[in-house]
N, C-alpha and C. Protein backbone atom coordinates (compact mmCIF):
# COMPACT_ATOMS: atom_id res chain seq x y z
N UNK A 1 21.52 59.53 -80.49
CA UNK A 1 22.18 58.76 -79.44
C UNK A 1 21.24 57.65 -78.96
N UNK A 2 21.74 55.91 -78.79
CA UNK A 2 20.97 54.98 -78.05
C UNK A 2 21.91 55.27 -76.92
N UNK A 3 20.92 55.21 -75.65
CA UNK A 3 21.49 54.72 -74.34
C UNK A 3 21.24 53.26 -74.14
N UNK A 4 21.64 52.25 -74.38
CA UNK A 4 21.81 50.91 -73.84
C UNK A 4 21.30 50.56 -72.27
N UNK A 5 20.31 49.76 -71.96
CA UNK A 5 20.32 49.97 -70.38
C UNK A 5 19.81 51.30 -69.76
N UNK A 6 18.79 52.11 -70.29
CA UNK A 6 18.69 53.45 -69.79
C UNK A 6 17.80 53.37 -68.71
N UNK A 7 17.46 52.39 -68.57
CA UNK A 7 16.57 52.49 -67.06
C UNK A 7 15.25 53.69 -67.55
N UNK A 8 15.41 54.90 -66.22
CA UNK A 8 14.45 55.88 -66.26
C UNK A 8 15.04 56.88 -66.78
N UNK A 9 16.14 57.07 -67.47
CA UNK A 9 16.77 58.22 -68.89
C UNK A 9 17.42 58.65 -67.78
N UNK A 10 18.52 58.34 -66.97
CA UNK A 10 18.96 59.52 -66.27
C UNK A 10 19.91 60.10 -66.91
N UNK A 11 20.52 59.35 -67.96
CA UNK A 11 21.89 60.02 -68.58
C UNK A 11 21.11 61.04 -69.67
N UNK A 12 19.82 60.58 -70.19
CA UNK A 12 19.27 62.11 -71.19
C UNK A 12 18.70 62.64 -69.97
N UNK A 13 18.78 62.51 -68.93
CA UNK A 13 18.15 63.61 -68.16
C UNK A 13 19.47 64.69 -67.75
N UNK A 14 20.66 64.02 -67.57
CA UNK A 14 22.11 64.88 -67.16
C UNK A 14 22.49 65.29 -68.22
N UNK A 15 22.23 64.73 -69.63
CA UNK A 15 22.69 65.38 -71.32
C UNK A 15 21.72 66.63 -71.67
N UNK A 16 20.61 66.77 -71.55
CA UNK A 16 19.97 67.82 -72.20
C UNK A 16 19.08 68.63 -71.07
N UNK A 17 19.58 68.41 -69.51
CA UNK A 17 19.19 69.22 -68.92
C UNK A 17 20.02 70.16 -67.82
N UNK A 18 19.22 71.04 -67.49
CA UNK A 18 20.38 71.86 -66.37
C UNK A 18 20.20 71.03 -64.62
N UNK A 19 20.97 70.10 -64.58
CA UNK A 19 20.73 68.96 -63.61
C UNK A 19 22.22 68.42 -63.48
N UNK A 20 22.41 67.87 -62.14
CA UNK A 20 23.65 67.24 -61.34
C UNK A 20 22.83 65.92 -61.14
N UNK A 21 23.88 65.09 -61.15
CA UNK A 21 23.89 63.88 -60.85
C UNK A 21 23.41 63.93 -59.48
N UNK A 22 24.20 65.30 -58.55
CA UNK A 22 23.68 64.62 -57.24
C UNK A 22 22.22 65.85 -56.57
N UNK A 23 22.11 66.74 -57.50
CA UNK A 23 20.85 66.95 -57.84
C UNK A 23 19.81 66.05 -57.69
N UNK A 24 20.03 65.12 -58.78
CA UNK A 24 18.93 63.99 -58.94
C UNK A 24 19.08 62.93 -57.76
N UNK A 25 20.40 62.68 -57.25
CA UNK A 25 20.44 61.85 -55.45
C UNK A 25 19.08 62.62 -54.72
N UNK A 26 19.52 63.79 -54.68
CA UNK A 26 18.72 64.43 -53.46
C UNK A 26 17.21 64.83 -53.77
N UNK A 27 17.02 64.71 -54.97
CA UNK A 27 15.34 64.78 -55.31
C UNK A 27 15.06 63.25 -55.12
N UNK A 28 15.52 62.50 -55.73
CA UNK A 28 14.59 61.00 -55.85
C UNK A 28 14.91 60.51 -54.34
N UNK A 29 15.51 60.92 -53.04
CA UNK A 29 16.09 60.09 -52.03
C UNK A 29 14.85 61.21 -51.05
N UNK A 30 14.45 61.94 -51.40
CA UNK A 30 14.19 62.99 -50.80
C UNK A 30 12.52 62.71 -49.55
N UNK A 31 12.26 62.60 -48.46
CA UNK A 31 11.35 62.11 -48.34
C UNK A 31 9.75 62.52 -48.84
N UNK A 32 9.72 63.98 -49.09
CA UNK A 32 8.59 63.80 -49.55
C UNK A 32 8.29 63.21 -50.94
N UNK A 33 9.55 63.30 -52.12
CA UNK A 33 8.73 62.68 -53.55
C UNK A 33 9.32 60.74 -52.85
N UNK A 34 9.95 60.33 -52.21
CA UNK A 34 9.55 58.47 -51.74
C UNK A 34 8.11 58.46 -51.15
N UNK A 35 7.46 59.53 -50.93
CA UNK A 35 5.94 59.58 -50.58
C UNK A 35 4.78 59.81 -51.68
N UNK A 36 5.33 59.93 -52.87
CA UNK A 36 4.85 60.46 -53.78
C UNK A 36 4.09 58.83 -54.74
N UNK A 37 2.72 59.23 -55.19
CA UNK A 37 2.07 58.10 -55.65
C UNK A 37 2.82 58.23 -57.22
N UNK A 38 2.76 57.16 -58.07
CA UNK A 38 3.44 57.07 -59.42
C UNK A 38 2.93 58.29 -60.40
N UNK A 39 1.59 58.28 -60.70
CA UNK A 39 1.21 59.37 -60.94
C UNK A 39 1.70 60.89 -60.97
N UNK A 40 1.76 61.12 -59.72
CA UNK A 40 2.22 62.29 -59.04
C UNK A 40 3.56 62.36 -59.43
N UNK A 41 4.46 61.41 -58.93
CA UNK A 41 5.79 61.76 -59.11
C UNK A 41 5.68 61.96 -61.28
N UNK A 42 5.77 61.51 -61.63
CA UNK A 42 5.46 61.37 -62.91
C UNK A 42 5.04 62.93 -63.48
N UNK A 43 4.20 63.49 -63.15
CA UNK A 43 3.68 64.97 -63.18
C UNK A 43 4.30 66.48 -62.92
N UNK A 44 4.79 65.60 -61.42
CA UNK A 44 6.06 66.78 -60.98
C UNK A 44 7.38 66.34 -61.95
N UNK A 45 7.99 64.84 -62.20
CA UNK A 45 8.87 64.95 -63.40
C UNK A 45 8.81 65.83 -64.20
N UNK A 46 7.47 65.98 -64.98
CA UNK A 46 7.56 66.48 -66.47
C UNK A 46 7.41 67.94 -66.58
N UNK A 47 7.23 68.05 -65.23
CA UNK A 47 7.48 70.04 -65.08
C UNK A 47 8.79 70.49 -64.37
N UNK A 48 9.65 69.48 -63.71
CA UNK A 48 10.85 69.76 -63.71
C UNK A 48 12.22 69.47 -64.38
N UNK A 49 11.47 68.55 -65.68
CA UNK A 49 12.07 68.39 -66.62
C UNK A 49 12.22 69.47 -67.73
N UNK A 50 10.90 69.99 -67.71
CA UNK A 50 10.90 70.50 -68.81
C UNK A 50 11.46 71.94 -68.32
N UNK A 51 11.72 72.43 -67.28
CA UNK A 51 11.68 73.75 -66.65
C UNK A 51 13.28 73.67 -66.75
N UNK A 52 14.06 72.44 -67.09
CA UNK A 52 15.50 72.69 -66.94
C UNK A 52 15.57 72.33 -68.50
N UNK A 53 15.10 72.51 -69.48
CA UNK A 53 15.47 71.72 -70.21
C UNK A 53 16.68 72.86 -71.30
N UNK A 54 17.62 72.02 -71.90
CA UNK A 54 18.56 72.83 -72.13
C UNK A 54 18.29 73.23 -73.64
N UNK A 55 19.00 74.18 -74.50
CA UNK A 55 18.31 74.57 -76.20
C UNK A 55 18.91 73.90 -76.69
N UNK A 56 20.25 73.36 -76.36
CA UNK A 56 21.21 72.39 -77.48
C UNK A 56 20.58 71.24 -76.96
N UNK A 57 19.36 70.37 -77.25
CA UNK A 57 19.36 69.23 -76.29
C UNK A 57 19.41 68.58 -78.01
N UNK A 58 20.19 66.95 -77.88
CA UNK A 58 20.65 65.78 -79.18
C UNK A 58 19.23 65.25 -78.58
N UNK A 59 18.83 64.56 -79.97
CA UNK A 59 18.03 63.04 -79.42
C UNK A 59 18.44 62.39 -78.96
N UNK A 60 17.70 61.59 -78.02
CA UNK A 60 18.01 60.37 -77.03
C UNK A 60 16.92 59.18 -77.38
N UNK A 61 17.78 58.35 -78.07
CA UNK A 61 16.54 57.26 -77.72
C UNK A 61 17.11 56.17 -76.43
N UNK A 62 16.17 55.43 -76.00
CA UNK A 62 16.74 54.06 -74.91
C UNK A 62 16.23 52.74 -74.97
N UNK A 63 16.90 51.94 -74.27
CA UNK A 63 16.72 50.61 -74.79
C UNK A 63 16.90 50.11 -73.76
N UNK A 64 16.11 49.42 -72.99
CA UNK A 64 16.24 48.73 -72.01
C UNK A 64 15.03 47.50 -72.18
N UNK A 65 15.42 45.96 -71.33
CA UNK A 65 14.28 45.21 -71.20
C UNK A 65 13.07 45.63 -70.05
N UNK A 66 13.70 46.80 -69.38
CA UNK A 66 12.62 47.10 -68.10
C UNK A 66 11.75 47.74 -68.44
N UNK A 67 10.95 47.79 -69.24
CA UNK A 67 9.71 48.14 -69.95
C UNK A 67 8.84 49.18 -68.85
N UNK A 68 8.64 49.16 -67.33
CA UNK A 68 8.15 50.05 -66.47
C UNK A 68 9.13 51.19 -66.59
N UNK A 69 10.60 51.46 -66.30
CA UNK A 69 11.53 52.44 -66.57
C UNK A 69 11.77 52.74 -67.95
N UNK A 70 11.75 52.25 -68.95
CA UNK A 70 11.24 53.02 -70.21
C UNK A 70 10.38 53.73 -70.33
N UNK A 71 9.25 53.19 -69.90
CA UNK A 71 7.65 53.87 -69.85
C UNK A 71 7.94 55.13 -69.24
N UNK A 72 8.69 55.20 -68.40
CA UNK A 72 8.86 56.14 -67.10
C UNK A 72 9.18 57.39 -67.92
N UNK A 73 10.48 57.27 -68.55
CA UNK A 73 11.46 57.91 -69.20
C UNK A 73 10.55 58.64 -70.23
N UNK A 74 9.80 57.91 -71.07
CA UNK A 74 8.81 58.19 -72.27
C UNK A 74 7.95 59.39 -71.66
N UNK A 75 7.19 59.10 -70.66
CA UNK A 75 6.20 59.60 -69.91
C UNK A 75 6.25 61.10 -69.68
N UNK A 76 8.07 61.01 -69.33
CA UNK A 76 8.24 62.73 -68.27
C UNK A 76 8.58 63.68 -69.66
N UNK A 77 9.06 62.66 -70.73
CA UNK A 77 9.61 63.28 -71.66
C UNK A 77 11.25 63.20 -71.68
N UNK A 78 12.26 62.57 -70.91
CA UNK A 78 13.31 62.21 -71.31
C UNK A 78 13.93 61.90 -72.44
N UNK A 79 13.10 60.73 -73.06
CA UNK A 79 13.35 59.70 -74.61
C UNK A 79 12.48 60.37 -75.50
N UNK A 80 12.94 60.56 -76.91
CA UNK A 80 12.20 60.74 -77.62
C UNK A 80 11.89 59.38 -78.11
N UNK A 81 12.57 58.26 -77.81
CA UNK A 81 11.90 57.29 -78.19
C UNK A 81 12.72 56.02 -77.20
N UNK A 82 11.60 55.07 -77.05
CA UNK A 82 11.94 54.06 -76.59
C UNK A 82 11.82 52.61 -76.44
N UNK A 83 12.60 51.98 -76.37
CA UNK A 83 12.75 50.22 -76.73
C UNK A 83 12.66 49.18 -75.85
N UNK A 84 12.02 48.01 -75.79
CA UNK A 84 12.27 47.13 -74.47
C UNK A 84 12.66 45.93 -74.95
N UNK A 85 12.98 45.90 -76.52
CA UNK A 85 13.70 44.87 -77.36
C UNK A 85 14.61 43.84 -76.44
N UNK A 86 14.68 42.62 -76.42
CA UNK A 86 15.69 41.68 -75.30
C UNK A 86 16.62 41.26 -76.63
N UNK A 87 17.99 42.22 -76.91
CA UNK A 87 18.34 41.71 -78.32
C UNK A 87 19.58 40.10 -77.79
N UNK A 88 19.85 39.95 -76.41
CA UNK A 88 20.41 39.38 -76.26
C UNK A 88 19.63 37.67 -76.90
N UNK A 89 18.28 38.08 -76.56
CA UNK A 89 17.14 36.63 -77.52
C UNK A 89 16.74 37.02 -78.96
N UNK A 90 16.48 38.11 -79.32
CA UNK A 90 15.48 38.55 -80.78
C UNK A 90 16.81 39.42 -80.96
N UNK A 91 16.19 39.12 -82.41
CA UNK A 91 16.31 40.32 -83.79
C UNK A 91 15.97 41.76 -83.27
N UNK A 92 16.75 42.74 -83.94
CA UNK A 92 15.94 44.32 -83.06
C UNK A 92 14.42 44.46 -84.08
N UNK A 93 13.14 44.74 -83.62
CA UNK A 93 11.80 44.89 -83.66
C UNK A 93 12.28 46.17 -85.25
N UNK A 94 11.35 45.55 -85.68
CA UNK A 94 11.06 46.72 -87.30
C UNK A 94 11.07 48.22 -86.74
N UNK A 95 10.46 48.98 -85.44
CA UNK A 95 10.49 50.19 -84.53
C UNK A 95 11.88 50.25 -84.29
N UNK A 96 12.60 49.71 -83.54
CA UNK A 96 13.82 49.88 -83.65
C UNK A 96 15.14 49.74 -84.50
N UNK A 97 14.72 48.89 -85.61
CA UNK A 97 15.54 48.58 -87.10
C UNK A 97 15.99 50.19 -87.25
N UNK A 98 14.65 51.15 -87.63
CA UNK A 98 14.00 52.06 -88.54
C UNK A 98 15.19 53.41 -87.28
N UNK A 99 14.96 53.03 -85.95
CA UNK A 99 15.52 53.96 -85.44
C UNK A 99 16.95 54.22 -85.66
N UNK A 100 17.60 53.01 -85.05
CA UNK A 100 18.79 52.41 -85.53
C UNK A 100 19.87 53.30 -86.86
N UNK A 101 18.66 53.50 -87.98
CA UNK A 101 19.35 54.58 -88.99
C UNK A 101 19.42 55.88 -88.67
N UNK A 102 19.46 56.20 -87.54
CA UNK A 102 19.54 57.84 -87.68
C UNK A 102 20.42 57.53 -85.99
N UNK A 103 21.08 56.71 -85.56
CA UNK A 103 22.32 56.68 -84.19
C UNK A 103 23.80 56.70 -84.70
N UNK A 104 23.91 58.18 -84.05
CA UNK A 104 25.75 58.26 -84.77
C UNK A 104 25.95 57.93 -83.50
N UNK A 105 25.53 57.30 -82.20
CA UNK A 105 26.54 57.27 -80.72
C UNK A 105 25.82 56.18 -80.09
N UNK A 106 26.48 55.16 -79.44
CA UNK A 106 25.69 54.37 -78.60
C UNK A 106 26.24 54.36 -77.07
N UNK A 107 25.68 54.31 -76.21
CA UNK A 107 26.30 54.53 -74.78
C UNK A 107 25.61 53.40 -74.21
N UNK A 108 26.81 53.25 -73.52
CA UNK A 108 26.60 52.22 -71.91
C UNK A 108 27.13 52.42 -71.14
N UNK A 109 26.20 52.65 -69.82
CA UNK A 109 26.86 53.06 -68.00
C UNK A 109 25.92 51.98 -67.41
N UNK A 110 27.07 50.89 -67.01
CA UNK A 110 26.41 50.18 -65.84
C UNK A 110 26.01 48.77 -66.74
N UNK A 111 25.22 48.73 -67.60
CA UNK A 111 24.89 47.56 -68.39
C UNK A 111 26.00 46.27 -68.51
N UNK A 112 27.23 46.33 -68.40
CA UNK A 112 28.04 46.23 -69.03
C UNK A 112 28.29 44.23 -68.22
N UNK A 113 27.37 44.62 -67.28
CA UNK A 113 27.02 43.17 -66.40
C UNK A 113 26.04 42.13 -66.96
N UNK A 114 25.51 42.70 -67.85
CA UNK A 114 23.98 42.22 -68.01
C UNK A 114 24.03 41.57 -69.83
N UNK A 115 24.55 42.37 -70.60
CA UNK A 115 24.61 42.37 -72.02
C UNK A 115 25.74 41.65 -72.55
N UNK A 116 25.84 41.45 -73.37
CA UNK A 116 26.76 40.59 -74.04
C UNK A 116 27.12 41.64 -75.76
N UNK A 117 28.46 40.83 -76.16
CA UNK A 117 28.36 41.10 -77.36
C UNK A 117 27.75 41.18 -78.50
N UNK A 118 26.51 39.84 -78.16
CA UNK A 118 25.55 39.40 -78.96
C UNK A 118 24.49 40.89 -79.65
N UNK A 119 24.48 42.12 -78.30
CA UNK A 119 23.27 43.11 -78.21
C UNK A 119 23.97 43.87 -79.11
N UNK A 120 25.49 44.01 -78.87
CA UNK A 120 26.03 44.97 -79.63
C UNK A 120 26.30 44.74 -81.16
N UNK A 121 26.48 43.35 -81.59
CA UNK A 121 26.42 42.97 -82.81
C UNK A 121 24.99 43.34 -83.56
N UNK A 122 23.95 42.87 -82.72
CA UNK A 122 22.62 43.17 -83.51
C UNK A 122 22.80 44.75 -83.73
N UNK A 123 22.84 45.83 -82.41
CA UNK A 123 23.23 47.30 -83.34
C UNK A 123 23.67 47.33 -84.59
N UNK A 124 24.88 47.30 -84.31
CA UNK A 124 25.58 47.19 -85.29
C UNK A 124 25.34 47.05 -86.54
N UNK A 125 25.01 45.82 -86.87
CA UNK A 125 24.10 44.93 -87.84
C UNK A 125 23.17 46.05 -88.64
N UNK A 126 22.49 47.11 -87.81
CA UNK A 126 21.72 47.74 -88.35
C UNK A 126 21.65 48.88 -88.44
N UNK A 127 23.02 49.66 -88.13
CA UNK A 127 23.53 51.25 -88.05
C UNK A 127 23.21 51.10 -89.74
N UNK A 128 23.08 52.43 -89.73
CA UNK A 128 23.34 52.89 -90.97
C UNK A 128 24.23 53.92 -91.67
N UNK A 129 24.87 54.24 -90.47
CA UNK A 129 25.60 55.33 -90.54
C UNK A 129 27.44 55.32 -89.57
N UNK A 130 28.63 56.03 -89.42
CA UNK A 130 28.60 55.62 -88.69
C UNK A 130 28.78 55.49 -86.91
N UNK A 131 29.09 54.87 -86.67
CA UNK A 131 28.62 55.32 -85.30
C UNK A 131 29.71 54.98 -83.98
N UNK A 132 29.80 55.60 -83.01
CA UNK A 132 30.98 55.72 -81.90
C UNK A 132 29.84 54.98 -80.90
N UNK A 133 31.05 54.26 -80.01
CA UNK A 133 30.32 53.61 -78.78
C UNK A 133 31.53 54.52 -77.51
N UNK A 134 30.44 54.51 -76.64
CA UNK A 134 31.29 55.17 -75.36
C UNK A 134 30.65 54.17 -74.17
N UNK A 135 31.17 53.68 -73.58
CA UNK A 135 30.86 52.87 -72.62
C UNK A 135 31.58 52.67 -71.29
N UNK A 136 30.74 52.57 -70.23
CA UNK A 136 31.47 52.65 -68.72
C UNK A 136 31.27 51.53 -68.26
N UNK A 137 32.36 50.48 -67.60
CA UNK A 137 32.02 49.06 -67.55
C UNK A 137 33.06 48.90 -66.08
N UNK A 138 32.38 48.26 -65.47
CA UNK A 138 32.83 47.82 -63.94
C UNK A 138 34.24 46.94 -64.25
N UNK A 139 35.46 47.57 -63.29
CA UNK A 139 36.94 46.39 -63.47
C UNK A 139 36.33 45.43 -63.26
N UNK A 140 35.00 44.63 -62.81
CA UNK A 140 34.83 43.28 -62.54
C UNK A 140 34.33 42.28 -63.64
N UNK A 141 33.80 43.32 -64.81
CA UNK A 141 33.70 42.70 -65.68
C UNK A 141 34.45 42.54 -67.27
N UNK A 142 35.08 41.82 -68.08
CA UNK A 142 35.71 41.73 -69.15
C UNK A 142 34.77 42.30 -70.21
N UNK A 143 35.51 43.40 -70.80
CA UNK A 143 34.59 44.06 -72.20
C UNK A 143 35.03 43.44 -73.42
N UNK A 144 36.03 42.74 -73.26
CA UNK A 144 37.07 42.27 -74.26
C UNK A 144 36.01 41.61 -75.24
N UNK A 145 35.13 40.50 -75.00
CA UNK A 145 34.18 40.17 -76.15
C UNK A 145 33.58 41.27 -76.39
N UNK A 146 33.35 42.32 -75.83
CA UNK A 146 32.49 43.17 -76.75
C UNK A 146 33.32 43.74 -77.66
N UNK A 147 34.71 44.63 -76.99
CA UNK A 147 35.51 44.85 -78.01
C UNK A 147 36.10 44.27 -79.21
N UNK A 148 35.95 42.80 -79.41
CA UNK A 148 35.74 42.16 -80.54
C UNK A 148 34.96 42.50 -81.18
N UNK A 149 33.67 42.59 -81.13
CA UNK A 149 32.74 42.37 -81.78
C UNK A 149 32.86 43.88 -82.58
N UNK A 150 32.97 44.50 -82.07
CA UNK A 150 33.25 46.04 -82.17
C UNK A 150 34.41 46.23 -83.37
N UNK A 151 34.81 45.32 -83.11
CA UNK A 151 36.06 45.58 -83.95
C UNK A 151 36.09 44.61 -85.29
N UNK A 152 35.16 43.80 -85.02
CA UNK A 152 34.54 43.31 -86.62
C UNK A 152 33.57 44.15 -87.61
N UNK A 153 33.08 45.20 -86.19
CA UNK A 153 32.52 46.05 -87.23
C UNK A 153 33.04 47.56 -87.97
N UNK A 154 34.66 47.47 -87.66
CA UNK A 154 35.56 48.33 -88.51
C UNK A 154 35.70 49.94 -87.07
N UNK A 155 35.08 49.36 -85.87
CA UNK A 155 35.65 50.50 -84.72
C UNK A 155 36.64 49.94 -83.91
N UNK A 156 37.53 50.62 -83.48
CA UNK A 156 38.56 50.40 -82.73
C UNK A 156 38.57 51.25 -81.55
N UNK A 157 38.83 50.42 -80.41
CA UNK A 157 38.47 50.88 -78.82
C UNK A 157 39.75 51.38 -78.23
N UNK A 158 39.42 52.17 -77.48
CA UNK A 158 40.45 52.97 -76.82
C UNK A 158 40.37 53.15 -75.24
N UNK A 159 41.46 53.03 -74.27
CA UNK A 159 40.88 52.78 -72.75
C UNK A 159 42.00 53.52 -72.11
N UNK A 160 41.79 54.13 -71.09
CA UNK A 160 43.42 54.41 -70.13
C UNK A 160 42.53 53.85 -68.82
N UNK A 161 43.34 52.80 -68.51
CA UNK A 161 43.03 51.98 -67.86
C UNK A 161 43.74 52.72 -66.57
N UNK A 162 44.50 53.66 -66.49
CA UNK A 162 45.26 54.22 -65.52
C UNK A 162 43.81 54.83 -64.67
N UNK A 163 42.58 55.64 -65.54
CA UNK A 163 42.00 56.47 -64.64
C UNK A 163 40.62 55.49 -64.54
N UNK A 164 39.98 55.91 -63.40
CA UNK A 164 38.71 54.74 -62.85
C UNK A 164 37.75 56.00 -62.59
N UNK A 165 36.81 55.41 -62.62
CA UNK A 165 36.04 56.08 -61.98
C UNK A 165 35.03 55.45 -60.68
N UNK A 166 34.61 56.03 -59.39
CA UNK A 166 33.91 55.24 -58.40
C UNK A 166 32.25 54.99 -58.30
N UNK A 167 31.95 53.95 -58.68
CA UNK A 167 30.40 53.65 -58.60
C UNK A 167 30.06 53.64 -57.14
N UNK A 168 28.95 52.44 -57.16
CA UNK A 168 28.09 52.44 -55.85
C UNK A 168 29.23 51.83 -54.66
N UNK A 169 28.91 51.87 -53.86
CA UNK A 169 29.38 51.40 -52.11
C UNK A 169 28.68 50.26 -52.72
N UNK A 170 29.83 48.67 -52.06
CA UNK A 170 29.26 47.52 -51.46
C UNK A 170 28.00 46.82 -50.72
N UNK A 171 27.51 46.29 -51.22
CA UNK A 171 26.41 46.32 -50.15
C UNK A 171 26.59 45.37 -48.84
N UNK A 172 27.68 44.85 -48.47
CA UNK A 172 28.49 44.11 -47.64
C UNK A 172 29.85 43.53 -47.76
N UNK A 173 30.21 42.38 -47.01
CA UNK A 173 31.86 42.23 -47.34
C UNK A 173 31.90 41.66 -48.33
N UNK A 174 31.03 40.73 -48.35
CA UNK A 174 31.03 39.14 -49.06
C UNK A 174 30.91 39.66 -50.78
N UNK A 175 30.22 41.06 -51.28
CA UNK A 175 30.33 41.26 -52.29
C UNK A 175 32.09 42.66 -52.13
N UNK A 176 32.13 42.60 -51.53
CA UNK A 176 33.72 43.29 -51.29
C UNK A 176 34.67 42.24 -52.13
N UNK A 177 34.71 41.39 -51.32
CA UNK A 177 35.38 39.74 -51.85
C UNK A 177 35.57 39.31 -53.13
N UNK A 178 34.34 39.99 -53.53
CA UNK A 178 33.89 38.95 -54.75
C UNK A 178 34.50 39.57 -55.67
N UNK A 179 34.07 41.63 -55.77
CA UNK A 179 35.24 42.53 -56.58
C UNK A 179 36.48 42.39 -56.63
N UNK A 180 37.10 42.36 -55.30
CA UNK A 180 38.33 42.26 -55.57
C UNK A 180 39.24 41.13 -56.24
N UNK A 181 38.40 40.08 -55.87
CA UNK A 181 39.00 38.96 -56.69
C UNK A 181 38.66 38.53 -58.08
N UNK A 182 37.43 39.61 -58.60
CA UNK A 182 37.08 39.44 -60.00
C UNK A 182 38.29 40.85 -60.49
N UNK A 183 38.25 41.82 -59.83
CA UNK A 183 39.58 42.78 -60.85
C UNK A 183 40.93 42.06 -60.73
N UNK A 184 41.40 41.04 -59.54
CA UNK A 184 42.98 40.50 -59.72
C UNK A 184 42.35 39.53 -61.12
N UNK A 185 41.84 38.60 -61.26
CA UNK A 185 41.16 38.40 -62.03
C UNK A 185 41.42 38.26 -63.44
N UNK A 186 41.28 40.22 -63.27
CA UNK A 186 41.33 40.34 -65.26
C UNK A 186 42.48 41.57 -65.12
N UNK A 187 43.48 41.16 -63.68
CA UNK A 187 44.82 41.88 -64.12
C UNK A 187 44.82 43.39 -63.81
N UNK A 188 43.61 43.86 -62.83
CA UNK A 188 43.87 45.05 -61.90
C UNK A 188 44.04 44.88 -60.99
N UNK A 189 44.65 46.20 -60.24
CA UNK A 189 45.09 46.44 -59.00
C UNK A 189 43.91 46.97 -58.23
N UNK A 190 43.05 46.27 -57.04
CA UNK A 190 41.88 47.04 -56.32
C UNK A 190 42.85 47.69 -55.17
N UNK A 191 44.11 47.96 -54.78
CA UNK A 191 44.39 48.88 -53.91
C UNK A 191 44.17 50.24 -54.05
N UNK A 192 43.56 50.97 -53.09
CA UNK A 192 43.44 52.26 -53.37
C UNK A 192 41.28 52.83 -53.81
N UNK A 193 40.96 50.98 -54.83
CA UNK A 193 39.80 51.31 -55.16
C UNK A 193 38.84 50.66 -54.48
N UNK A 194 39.01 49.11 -55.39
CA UNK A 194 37.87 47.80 -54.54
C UNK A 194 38.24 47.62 -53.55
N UNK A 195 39.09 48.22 -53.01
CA UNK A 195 39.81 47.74 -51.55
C UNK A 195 39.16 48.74 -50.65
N UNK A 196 38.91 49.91 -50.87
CA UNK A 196 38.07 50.58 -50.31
C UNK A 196 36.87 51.23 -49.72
N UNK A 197 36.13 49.68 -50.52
CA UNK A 197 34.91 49.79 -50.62
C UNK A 197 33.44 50.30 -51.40
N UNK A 198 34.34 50.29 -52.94
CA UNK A 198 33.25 50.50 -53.70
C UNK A 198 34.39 50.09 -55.30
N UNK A 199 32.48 49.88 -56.07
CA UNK A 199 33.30 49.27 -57.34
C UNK A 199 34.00 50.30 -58.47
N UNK A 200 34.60 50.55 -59.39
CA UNK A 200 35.33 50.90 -60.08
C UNK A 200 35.00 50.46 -61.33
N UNK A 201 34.80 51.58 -62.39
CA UNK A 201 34.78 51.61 -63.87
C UNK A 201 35.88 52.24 -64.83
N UNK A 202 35.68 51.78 -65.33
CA UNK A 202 36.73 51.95 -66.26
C UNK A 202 35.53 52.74 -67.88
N UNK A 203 35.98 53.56 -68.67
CA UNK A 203 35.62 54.29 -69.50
C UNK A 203 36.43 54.15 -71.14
N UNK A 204 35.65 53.15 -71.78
CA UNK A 204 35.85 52.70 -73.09
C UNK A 204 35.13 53.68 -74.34
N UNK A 205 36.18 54.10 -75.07
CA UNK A 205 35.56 54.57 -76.52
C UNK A 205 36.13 53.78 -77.56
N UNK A 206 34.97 53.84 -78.46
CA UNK A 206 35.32 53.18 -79.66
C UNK A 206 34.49 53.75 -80.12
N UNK A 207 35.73 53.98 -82.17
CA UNK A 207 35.44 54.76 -83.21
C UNK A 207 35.64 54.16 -84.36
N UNK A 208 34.75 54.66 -85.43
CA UNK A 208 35.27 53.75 -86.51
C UNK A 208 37.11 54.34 -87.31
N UNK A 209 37.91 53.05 -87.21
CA UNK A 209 38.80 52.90 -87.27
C UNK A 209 39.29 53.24 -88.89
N UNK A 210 39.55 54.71 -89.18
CA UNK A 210 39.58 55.19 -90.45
C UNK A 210 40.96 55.80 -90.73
N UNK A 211 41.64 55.55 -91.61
CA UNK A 211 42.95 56.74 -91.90
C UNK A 211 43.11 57.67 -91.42
């Protein structure tokens, strides 16, 4: 599995460990580890990582340009491997070519603002095998070029646009505004969601498109 955008691995930290999402709210928000020097926190990671860690755990590799939250991820033991490749400018690095052949799954939560089709074509380009994308992308933004691109490479995407799921709270009105008029936009309804004060994803798979 690549995680796209993995930041500090939280999704291989919720895939191959015995851990809640809001588990991990209440440790990282918690005041004594926001008191905690990098080091330290880093130390206590890799013993409460490893103390949950599950027997069915898949490889995880990640790919992000934030090179400090990769490191992070690497460090506690999250990633078995990790990338800070910018494929939206470069070619993917000979380290990541080589990885590239052994990803039957690529995931994206949250990225979906930042990347372009361009990142997903270079994958692509260099699977060797083949491979499913699952991706969680904000109603504010259009996946539709990616799903092209996706679909030149023989996968076909699938969406029920009926069910959402709720991300972060607003961080004021003025970005309230801005959601709701980017989902009328691209032809959703924010009653009920962006209207309420937080953004909304929507949950894309794509598979290769076979008999």
């Amino acid at each position: 599995m690549l995680d796209v955008c993995c930041s500090y691995g939280i999704n291989a930290a919720l895939l191959n460990h015995d851990v809640t999402l809001a588990e991990l709210y209440g440790r990282y928000t918690s005041p004594a580890h926001q008191k905690m020097s990098a080091p330290e926190l880093a130390a206590r990671d890799k013993e409460f990582y490893a103390e949950r860690r599950r027997p069915d755990t898949v490889p995880v590799f990640g790919l992000d340009v934030a090179a400090p939250a990769v490191h992070s991820a690497l460090e506690v033991g999250l990633l078995d491997a990790g990338f800070t490749d910018n494929l939206e400018q470069c070619s993917p690095s000979p380290r990541l070519s080589r990885a590239l052949a052994e990803v039957g799954l690529i995931t994206l939560t949250g990225g979906s603002s930042y990347i372009t089709a361009t990142t997903f074509t270079a994958l692509l380009n260099g699977a060797r095998r083949p491979v499913w994308v699952s991706a969680s992308v904000l109603r504010t933004v259009s996946y539709h070029p990616i799903v092209q691109a996706l679909a030149a490479h023989g996968l076909r995407t699938t969406v029920d646009a009926s069910r959402t799921y709720p991300q972060r709270l607003f961080t004021g009105e003025s970005e309230r505004r801005y959601a709701i008029a980017a989902v009328r936009a691209l032809g959703h309804d924010p009653a009920g969601r962006e209207e309420n004060g937080r953004f909304h994803s929507l949950h894309y798979e794509s598979r290769p498109d076979t008999p």
